[in-house]
C-alpha atoms as a PDB file:
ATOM      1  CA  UNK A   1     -11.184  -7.372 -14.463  1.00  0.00           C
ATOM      2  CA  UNK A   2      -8.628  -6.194 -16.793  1.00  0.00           C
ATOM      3  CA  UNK A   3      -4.685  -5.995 -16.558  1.00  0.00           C
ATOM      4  CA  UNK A   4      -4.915  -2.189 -15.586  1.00  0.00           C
ATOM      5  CA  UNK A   5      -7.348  -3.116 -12.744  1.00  0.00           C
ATOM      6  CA  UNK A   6      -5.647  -5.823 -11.422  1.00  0.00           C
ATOM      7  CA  UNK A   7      -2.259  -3.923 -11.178  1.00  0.00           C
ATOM      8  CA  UNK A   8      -4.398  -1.427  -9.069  1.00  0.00           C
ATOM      9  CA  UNK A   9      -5.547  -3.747  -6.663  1.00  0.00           C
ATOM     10  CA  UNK A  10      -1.927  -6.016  -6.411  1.00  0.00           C
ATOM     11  CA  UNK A  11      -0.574  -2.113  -5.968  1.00  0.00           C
ATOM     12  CA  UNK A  12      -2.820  -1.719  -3.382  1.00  0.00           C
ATOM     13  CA  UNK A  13      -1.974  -4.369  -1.271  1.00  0.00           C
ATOM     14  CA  UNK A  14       1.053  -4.456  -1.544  1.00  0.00           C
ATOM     15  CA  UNK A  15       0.925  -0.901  -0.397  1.00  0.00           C
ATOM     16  CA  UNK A  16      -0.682  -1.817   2.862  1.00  0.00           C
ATOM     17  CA  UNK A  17       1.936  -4.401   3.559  1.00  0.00           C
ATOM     18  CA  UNK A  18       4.926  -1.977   3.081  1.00  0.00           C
ATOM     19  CA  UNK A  19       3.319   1.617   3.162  1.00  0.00           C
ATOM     20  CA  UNK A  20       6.692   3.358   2.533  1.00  0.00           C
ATOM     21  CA  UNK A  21       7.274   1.458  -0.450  1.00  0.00           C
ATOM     22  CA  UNK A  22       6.064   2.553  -4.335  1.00  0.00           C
ATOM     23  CA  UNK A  23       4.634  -0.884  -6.246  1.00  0.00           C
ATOM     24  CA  UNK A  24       3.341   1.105  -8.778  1.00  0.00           C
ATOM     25  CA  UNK A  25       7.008   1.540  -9.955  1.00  0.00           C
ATOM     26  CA  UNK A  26       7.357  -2.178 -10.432  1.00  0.00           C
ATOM     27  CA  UNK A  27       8.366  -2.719 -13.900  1.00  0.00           C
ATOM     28  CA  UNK A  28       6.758  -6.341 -14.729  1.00  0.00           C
ATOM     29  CA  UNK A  29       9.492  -8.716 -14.823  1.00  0.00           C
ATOM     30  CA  UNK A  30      10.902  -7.286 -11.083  1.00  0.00           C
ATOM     31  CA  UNK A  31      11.096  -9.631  -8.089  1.00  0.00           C
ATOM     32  CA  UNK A  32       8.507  -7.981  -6.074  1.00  0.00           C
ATOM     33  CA  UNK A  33      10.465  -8.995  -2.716  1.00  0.00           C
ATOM     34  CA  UNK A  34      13.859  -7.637  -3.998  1.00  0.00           C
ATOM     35  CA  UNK A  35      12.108  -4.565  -5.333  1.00  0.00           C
ATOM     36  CA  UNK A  36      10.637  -3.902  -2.649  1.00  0.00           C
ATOM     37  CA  UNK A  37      12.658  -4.986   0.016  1.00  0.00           C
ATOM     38  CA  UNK A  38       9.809  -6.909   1.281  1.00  0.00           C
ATOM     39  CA  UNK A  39      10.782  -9.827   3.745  1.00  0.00           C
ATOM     40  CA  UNK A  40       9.333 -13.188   3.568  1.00  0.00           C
ATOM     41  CA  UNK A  41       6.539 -12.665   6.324  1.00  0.00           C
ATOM     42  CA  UNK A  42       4.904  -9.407   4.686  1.00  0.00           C
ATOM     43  CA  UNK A  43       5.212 -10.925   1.380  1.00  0.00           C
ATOM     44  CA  UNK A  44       3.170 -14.468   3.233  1.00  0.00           C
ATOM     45  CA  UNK A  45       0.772 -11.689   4.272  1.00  0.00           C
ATOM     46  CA  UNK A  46       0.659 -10.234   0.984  1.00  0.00           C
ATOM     47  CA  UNK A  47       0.082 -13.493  -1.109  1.00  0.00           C
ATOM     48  CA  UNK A  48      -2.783 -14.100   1.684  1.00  0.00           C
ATOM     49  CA  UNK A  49      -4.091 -10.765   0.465  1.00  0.00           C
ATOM     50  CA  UNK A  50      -4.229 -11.529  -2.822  1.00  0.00           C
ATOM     51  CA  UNK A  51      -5.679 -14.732  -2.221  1.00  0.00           C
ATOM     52  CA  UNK A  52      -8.793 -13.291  -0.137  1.00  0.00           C
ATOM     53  CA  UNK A  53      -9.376 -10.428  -3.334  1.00  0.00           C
ATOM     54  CA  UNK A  54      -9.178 -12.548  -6.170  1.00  0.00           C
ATOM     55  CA  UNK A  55     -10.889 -15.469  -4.619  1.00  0.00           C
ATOM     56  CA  UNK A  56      -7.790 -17.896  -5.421  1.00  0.00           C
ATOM     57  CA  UNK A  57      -6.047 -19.895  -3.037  1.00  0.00           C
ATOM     58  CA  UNK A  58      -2.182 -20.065  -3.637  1.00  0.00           C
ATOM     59  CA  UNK A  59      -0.538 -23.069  -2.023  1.00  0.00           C
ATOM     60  CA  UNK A  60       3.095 -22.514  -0.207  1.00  0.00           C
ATOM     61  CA  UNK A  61       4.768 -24.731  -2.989  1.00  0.00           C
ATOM     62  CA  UNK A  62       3.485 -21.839  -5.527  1.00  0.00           C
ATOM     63  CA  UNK A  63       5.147 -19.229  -3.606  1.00  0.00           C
ATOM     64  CA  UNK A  64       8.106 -19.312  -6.222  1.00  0.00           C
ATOM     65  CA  UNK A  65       6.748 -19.241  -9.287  1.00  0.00           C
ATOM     66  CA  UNK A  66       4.927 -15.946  -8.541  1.00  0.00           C
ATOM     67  CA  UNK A  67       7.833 -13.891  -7.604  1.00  0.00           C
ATOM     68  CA  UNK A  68       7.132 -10.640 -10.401  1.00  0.00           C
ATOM     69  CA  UNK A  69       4.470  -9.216 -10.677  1.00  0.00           C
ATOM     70  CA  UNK A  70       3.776 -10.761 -14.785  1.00  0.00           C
ATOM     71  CA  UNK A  71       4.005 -13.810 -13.100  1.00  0.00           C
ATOM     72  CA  UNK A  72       1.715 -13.043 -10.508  1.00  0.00           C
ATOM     73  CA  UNK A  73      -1.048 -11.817 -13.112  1.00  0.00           C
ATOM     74  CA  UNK A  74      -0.584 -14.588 -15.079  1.00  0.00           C
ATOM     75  CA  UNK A  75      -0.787 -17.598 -11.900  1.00  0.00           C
ATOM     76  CA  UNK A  76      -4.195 -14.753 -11.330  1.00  0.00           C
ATOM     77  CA  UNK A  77      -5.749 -15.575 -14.358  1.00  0.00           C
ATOM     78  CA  UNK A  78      -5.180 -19.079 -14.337  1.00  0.00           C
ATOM     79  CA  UNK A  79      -6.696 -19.740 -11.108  1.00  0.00           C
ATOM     80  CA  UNK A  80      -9.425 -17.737 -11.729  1.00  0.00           C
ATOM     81  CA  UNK A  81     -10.203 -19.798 -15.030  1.00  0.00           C
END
């Protein structure tokens, strides 16, 4: 999966989580919760999300070091390695 691909799917979910929010205007070093005024339980559900598509598990003391979304690709690709 590519960077292009993976942005799709992390817009996607993060899409189902707030529907009346736009991810795919995320510019890559934005908090995703400040962004997009995402509170701490949707953004729980949406690192579960995550978790179940790319086949990672994230553990709660990770929660803050994924906060953009380059950060989030990058923890991605390392825990896919």
């Amino acid at each position: 999966m590519n960077d292009i691909e993976m942005k799709q799917q992390l817009f996607r979910l993060l899409k189902n989580i707030a529907p009346d929010t736009e991810p795919e205007n995320l510019n890559p070093g934005d908090n995703i919760r400040q962004a997009l005024s995402i509170d701490s339980f949707d953004y729980l559900q949406f690192i579960v999300g995550v978790d179940e598509k790319f086949g990672i598990q994230t553990p709660e003391e990770d929660y803050g070091k994924i906060s953009t979304l380059h950060d989030l690709m990058l923890y991605i690709e390392k825990k896919k390695k």
